[in-house]
C-alpha atoms as a PDB file:
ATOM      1  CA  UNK A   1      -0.046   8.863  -8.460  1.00  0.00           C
ATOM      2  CA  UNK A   2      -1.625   9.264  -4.578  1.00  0.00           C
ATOM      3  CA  UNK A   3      -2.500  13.105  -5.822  1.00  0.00           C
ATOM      4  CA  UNK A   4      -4.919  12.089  -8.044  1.00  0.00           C
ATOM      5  CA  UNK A   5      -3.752  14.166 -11.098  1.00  0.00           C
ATOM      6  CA  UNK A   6      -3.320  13.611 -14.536  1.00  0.00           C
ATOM      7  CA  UNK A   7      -1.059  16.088 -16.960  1.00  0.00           C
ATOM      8  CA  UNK A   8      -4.105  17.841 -18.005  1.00  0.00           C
ATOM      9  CA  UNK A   9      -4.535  19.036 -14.560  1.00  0.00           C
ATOM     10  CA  UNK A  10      -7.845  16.804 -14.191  1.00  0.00           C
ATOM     11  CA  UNK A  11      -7.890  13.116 -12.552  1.00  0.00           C
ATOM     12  CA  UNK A  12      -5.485  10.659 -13.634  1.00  0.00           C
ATOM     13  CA  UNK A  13      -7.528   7.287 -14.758  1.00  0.00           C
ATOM     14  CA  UNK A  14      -5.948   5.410 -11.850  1.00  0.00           C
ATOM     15  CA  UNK A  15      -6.775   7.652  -9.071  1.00  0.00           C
ATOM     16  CA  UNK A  16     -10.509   6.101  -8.704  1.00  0.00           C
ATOM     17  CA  UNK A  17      -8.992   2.397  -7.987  1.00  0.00           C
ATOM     18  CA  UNK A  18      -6.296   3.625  -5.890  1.00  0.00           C
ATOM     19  CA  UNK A  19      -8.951   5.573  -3.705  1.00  0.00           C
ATOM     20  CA  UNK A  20     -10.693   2.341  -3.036  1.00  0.00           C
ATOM     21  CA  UNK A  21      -7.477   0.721  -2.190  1.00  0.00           C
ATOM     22  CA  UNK A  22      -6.769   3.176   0.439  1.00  0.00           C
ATOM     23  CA  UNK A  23     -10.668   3.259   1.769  1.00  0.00           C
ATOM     24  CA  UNK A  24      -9.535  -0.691   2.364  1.00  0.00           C
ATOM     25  CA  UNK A  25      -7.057   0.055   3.734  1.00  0.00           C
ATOM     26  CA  UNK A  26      -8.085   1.708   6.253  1.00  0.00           C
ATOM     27  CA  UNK A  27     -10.339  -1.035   7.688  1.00  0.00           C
ATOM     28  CA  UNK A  28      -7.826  -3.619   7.084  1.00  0.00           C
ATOM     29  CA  UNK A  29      -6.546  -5.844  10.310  1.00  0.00           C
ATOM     30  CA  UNK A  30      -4.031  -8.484  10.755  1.00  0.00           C
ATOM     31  CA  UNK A  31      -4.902 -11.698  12.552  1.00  0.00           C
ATOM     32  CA  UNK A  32      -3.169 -13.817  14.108  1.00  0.00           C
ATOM     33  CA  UNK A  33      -3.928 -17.701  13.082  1.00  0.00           C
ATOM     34  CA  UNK A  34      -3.492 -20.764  15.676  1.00  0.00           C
ATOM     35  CA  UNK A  35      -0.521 -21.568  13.802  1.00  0.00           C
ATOM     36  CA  UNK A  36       1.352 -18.776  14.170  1.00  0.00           C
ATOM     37  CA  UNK A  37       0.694 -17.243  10.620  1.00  0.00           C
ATOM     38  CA  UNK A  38      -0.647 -13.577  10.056  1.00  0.00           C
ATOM     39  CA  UNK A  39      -3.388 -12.952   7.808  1.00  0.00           C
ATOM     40  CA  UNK A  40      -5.121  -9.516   6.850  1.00  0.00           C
ATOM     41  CA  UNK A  41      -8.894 -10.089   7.734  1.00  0.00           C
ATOM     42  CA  UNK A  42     -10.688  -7.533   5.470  1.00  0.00           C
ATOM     43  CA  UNK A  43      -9.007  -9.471   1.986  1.00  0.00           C
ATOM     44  CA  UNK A  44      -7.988  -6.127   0.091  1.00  0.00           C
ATOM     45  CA  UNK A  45      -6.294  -8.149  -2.475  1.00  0.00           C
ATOM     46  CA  UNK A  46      -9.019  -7.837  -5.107  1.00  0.00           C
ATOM     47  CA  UNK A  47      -9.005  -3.751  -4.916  1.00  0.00           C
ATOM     48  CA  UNK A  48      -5.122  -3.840  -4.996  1.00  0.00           C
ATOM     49  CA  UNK A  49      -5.057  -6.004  -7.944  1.00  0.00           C
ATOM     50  CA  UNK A  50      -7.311  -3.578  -9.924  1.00  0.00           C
ATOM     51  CA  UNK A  51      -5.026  -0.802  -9.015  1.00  0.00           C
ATOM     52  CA  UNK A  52      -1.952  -2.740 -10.025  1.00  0.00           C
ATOM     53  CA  UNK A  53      -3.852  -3.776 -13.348  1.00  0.00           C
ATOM     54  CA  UNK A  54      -4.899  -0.255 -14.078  1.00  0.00           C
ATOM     55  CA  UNK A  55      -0.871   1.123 -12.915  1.00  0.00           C
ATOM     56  CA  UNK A  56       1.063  -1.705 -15.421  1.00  0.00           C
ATOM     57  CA  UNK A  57      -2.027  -3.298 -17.816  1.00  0.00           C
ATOM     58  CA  UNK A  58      -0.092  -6.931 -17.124  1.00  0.00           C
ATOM     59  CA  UNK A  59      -2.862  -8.898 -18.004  1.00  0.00           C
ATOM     60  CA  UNK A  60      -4.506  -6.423 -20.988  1.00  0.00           C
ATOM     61  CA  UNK A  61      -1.266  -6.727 -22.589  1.00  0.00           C
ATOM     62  CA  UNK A  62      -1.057 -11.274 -22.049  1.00  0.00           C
ATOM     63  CA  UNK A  63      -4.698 -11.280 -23.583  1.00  0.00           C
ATOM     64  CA  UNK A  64      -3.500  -9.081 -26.769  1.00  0.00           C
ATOM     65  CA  UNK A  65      -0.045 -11.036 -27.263  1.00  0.00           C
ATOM     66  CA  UNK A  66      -2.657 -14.074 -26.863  1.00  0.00           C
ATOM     67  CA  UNK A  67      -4.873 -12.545 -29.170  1.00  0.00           C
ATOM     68  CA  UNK A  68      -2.379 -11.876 -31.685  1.00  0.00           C
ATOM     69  CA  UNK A  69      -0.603 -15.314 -31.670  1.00  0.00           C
ATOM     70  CA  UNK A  70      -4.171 -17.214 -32.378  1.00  0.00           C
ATOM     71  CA  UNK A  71      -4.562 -14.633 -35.148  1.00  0.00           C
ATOM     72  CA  UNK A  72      -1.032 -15.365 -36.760  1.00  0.00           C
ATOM     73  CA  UNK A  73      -1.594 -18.699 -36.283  1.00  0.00           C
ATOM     74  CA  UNK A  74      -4.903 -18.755 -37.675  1.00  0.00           C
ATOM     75  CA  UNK A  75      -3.401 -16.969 -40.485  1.00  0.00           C
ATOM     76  CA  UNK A  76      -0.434 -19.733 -41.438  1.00  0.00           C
ATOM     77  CA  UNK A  77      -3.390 -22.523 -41.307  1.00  0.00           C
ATOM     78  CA  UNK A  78      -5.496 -20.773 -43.973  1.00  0.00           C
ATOM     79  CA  UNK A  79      -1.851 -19.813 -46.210  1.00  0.00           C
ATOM     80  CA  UNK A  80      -0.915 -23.321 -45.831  1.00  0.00           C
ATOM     81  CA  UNK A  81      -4.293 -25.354 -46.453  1.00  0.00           C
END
């Protein structure tokens, strides 16, 4: 995935989130909180979740199971009334 290619030779349709994951990364620090606890202080969460949702489609493919129960149900209320 980190080359950047597809089969075709050309760029894969991930590599443009995963670039901006590792641009993040790159500025990303860990801080140390009074408490003890370590947090990163430049948030790259949001660009990592893109990348993970562009890798694995997780939450395309909860909105069209979603999508398709409302339609079967949908479906039984107008067959049954």
């Amino acid at each position: 995935m980190s080359s950047g290619r597809s089969l075709n030779g050309g760029v894969s349709r991930c590599y443009p989130f995963f670039a901006e994951f590792k641009e993040c990364l790159k500025t990303e620090e860990l801080i140390t909180n009074d408490d003890g606890s370590m947090k990163w202080k430049n948030e790259c969460y949001k660009t990592r979740e893109d990348y993970f949702e562009c890798l694995h489609a997780k939450k395309e493919w909860a909105m069209v199971k979603r999508v398709n129960e409302e339609e079967a149900r949908q479906k039984a209320l107008a067959t049954s009334g």
